[in-house]
N, C-alpha and C. Protein backbone atom coordinates (compact mmCIF):
# COMPACT_ATOMS: atom_id res chain seq x y z
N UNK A 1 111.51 237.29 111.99
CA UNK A 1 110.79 236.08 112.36
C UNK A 1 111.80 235.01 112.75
N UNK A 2 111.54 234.05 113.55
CA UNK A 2 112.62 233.24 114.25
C UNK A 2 112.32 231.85 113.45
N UNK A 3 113.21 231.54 113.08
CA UNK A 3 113.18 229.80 112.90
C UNK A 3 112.60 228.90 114.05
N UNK A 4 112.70 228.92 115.05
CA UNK A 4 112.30 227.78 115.86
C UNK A 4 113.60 227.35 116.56
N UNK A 5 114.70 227.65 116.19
CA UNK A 5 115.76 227.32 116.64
C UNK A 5 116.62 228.34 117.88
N UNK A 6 115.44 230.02 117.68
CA UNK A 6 116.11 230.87 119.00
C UNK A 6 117.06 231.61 117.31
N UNK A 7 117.13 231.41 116.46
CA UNK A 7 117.74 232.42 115.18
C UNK A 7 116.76 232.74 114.87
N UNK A 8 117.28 234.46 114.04
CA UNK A 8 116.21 234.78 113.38
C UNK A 8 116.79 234.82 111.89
N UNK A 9 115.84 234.27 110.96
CA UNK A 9 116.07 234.18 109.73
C UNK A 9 117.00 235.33 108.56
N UNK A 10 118.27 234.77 108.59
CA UNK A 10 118.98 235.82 107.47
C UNK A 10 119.79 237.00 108.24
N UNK A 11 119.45 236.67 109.75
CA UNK A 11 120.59 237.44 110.63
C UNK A 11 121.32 236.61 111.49
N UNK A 12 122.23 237.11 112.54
CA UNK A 12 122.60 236.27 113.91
C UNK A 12 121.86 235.90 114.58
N UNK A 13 122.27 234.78 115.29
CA UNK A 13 120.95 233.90 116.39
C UNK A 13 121.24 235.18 117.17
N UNK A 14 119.67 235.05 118.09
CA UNK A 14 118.94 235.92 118.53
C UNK A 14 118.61 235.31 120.01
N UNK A 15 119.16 235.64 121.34
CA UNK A 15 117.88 234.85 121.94
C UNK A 15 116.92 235.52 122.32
N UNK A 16 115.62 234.98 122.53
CA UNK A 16 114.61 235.37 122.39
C UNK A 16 113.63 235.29 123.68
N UNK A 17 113.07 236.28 124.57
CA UNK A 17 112.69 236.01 125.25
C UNK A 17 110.98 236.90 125.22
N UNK A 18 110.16 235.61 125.93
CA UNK A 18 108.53 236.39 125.46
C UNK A 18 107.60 236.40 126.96
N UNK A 19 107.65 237.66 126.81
CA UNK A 19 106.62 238.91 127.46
C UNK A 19 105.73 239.19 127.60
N UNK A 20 104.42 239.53 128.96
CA UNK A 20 103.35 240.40 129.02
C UNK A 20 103.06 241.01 129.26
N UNK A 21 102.58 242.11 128.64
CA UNK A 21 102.39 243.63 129.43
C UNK A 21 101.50 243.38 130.53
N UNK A 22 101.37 244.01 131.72
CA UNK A 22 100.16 244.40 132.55
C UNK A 22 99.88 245.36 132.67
N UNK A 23 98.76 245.40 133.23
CA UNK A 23 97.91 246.41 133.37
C UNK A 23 99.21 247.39 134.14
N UNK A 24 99.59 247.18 135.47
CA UNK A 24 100.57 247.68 136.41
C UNK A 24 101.96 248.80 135.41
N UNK A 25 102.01 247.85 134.12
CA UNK A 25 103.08 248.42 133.42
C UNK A 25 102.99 249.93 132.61
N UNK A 26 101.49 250.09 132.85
CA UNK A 26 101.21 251.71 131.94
C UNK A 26 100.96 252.74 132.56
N UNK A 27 101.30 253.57 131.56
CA UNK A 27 101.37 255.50 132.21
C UNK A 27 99.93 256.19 132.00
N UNK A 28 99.86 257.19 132.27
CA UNK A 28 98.53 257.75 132.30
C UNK A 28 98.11 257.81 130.67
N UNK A 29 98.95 257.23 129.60
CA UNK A 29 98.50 257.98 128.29
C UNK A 29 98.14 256.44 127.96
N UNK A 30 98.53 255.19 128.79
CA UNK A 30 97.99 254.15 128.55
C UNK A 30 98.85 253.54 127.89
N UNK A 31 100.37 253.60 127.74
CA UNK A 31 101.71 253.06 127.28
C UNK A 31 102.03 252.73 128.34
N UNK A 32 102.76 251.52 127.79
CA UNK A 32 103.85 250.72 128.53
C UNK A 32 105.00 251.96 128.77
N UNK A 33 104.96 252.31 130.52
CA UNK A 33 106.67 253.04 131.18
C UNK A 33 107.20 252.73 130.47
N UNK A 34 108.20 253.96 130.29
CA UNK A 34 109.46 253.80 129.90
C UNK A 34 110.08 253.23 130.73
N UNK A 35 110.17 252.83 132.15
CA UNK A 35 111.51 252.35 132.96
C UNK A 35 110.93 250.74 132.85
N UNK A 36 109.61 250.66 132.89
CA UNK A 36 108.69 248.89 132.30
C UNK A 36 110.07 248.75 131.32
N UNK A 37 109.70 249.00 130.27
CA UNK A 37 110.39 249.10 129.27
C UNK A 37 112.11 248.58 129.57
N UNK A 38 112.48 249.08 129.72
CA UNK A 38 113.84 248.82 130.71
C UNK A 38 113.64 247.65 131.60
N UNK A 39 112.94 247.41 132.09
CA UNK A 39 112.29 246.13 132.90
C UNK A 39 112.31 244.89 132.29
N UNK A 40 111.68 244.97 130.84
CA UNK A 40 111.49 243.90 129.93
C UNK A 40 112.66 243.69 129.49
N UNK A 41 113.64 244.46 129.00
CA UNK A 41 114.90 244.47 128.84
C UNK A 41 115.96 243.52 130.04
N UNK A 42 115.92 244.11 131.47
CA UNK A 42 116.19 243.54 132.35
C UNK A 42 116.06 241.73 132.46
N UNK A 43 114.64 241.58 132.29
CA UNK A 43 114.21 240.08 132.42
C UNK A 43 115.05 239.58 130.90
N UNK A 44 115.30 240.44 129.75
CA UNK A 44 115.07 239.20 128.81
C UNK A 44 116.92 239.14 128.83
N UNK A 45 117.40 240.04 129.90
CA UNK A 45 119.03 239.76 130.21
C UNK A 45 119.25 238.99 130.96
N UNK A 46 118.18 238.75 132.00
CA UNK A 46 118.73 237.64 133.32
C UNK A 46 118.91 236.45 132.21
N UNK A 47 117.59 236.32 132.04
CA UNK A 47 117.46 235.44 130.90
C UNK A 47 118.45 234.58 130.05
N UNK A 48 118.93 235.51 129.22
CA UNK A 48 120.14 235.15 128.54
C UNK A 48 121.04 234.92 128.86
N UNK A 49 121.35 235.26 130.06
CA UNK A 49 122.81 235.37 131.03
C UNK A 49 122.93 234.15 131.64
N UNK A 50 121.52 233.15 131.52
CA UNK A 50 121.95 231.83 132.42
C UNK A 50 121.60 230.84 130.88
N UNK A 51 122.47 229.82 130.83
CA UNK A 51 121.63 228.47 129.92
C UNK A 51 122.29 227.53 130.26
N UNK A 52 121.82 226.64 128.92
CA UNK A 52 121.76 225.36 129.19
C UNK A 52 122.60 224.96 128.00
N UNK A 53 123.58 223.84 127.68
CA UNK A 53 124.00 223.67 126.65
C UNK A 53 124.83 222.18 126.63
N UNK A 54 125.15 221.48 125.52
CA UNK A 54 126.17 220.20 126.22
C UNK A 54 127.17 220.12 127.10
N UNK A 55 127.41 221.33 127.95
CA UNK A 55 128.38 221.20 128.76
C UNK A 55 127.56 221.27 130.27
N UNK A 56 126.12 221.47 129.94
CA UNK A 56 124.99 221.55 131.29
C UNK A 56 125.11 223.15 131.11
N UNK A 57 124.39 223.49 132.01
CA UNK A 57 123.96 224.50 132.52
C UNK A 57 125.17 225.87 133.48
N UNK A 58 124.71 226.57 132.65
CA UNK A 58 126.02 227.95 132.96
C UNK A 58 125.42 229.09 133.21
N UNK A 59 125.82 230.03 134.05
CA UNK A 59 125.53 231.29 134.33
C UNK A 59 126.52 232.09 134.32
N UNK A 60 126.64 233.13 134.02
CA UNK A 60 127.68 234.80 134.25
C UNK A 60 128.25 234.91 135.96
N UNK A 61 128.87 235.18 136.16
CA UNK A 61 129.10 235.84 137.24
C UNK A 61 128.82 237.33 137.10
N UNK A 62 128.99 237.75 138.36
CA UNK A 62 128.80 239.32 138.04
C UNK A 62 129.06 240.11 137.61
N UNK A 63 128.15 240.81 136.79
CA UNK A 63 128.11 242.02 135.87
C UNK A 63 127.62 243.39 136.42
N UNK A 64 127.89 244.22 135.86
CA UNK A 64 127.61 245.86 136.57
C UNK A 64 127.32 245.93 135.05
N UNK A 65 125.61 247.38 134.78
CA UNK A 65 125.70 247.43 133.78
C UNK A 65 126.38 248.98 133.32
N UNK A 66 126.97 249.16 132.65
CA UNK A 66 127.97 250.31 132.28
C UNK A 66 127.08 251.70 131.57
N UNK A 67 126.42 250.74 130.89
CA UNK A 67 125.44 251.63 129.84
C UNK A 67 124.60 251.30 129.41
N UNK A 68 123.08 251.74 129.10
CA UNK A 68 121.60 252.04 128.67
C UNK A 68 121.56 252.98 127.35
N UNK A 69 121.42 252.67 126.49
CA UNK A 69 120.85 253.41 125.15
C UNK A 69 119.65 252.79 124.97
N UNK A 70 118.64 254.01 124.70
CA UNK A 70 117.18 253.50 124.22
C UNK A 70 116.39 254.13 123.44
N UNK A 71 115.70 253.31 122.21
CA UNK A 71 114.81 254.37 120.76
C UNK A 71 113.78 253.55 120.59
N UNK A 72 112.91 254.82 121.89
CA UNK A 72 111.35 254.31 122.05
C UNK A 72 110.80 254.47 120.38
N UNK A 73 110.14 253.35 119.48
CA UNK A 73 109.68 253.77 118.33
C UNK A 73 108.07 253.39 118.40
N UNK A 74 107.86 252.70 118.36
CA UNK A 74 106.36 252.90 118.88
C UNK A 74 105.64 252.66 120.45
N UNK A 75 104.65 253.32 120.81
CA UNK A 75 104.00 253.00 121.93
C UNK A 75 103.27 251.39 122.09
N UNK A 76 103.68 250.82 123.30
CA UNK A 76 103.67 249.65 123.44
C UNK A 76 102.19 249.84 124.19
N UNK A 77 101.18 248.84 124.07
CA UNK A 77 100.20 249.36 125.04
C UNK A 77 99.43 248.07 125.33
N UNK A 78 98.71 248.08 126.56
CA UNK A 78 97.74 246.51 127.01
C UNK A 78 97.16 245.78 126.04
N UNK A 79 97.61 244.49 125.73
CA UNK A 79 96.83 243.25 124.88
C UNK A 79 97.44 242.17 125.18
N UNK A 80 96.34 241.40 125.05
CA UNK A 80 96.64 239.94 125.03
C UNK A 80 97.41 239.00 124.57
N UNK A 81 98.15 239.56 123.49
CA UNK A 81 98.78 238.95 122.63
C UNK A 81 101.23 239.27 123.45
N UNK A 82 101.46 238.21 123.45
CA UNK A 82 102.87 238.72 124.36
C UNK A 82 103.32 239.06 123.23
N UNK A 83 104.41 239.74 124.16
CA UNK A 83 105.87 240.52 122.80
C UNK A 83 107.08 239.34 123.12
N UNK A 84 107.85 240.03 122.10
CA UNK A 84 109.35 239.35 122.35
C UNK A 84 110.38 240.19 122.44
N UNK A 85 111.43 240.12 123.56
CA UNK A 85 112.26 240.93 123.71
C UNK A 85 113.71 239.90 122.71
N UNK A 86 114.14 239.96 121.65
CA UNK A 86 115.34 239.57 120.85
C UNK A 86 116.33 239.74 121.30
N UNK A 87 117.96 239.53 121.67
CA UNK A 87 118.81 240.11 122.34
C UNK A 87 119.55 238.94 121.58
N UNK A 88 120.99 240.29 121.31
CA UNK A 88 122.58 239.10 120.72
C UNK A 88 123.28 240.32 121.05
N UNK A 89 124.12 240.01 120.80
CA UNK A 89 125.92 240.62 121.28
C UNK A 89 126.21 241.04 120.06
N UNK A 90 126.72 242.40 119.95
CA UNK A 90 127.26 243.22 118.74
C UNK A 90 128.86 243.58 119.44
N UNK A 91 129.44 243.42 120.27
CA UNK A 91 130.97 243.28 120.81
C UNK A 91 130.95 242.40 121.86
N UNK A 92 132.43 242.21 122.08
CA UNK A 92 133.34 241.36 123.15
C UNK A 92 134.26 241.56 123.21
N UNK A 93 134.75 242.29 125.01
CA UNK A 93 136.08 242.71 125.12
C UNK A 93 136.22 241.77 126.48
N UNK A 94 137.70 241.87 126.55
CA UNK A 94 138.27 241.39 127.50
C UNK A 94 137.48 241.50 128.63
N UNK A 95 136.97 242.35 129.57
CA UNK A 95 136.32 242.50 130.50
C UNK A 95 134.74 243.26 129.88
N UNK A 96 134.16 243.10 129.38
CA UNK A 96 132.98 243.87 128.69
C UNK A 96 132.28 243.08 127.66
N UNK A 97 131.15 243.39 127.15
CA UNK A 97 130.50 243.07 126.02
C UNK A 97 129.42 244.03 126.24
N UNK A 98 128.97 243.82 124.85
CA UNK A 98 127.84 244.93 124.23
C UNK A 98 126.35 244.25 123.83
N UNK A 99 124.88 244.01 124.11
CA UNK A 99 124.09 243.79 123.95
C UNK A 99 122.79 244.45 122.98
N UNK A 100 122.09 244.33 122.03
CA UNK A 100 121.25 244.72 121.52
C UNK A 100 120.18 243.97 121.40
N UNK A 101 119.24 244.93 121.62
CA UNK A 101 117.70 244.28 122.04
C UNK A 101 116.98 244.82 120.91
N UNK A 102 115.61 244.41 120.92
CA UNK A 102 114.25 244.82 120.43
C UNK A 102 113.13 244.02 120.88
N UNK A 103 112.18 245.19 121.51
CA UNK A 103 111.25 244.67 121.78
C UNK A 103 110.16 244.62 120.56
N UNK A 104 109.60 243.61 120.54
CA UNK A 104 108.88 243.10 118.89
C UNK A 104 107.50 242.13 119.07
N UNK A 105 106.72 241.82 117.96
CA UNK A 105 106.07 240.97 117.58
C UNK A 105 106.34 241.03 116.69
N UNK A 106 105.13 240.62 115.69
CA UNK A 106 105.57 239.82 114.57
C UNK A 106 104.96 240.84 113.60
N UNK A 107 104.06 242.29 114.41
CA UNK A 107 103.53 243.63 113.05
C UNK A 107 104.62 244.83 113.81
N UNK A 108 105.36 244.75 114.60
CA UNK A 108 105.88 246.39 114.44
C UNK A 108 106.86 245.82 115.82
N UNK A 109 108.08 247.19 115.62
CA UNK A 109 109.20 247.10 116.81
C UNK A 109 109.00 247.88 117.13
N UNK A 110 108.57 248.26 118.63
CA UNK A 110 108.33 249.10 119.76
C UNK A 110 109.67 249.58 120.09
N UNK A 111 110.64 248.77 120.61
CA UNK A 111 112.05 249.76 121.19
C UNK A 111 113.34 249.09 120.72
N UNK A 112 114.27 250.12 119.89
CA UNK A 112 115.46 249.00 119.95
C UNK A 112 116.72 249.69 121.09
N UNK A 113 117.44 248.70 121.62
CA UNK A 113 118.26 249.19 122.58
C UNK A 113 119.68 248.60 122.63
N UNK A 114 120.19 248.93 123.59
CA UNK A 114 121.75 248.56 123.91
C UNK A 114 121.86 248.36 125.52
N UNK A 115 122.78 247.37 125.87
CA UNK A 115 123.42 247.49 127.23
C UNK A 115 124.82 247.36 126.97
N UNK A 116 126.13 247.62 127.57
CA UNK A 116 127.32 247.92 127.85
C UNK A 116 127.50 247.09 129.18
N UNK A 117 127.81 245.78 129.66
CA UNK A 117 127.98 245.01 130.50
C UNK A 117 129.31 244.63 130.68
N UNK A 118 129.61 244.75 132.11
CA UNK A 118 131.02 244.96 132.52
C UNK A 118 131.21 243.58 133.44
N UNK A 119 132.17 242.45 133.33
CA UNK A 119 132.19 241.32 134.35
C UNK A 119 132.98 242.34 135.64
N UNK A 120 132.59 241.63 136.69
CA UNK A 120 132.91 242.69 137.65
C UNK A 120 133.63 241.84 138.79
N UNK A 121 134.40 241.87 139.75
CA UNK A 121 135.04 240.98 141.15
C UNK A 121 134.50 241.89 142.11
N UNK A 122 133.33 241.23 142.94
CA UNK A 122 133.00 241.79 143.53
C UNK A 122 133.66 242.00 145.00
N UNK A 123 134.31 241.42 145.01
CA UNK A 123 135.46 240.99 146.38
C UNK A 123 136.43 242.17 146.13
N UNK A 124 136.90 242.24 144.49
CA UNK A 124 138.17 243.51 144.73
C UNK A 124 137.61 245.06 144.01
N UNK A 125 136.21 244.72 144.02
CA UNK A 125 135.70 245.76 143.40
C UNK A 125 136.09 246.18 142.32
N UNK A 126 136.26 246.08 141.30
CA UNK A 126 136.85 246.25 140.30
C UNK A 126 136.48 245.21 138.74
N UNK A 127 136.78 245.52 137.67
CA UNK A 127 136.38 244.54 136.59
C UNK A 127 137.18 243.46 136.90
N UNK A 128 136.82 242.45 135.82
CA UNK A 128 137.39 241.28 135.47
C UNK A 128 137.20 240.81 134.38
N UNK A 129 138.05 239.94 134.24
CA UNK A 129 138.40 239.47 132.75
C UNK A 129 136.81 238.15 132.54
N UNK A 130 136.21 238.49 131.31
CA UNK A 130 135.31 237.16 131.10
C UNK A 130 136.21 235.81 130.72
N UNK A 131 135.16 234.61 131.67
CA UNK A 131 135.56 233.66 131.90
C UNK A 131 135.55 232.75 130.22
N UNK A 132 136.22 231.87 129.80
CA UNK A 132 136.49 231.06 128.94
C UNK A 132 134.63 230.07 128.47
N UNK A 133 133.90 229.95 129.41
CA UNK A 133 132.62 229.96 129.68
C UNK A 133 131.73 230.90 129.09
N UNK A 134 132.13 231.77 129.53
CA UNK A 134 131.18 233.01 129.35
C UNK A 134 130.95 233.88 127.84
N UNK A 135 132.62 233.81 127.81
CA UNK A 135 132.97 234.48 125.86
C UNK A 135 131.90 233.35 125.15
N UNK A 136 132.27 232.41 125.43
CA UNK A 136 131.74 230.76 124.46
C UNK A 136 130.23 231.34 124.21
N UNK A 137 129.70 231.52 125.71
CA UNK A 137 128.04 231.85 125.71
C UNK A 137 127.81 233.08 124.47
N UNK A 138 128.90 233.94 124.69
CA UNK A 138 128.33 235.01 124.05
C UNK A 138 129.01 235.11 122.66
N UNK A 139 129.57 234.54 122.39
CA UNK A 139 129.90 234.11 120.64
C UNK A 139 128.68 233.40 119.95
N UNK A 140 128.21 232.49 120.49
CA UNK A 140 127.14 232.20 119.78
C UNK A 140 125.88 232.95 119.42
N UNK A 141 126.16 234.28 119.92
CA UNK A 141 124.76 235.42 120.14
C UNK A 141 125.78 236.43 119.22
N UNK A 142 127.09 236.15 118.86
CA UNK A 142 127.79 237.55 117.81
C UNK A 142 127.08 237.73 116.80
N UNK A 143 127.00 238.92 116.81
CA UNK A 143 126.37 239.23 115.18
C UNK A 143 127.79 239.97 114.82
């Protein structure tokens, strides 16, 4: 459960981003896709990847994502009520960091996941080192 502050109580701040299934998002058994799924994930990364803070407003430069781990645990399915996709940083490397998600309400966690995000130069094709900016953003999301 979140404080109100974007933390969740008795762990690392969390940011938190909230979700609605559509109709468009389900399979013939009447679950939310698995690649939806990945989708929600997607949005609740753009998400996080841009804010706002006393220094104004910051975004990432480009990232390539390296890696997808995913543990569908329950079937997500059409209601009214939105989810929340949770997301903080479990590493930080020189050119890389590590992301963990869950998609949630407030009676059961549907999926928990990982991304592997690489800063990237898209000019020399190749990684790059995260910016002095960017670590800052994602220290405050370390667990």
């Amino acid at each position: 459960m979140t404080d109100g502050t974007g933390s969740t109580t008795g762990t690392a701040r969390r940011h938190v981003h909230v979700g609605q299934v559509r109709f468009a998002d389900l399979d013939p058994l009447n679950h939310v896709n698995n690649v939806r799924m990945l989708t929600y994930l997607e949005d609740a990364r753009i998400s996080f990847l841009h804010w706002d803070d006393e220094d104004g407003p910051g975004a990432f430069g480009n990232l390539v994502v390296a890696r997808h781990e995913a543990d569908y645990l329950r079937p997500l399915t059409l209601r009214r009520a939105p989810f929340r996709v949770e997301t903080w940083v479990t590493e930080i490397r020189n050119a890389s960091f590590t992301l963990r998600y869950e998609i949630l309400d407030d009676d059961a966690v549907y999926l928990r996941a990982l991304s592997v995000l690489v800063a990237y130069d898209l000019a020399e094709q190749r990684p790059r080192r995260l910016s002095p900016a960017e670590r800052a953003h994602l220290e405050r999301y370390l667990a």
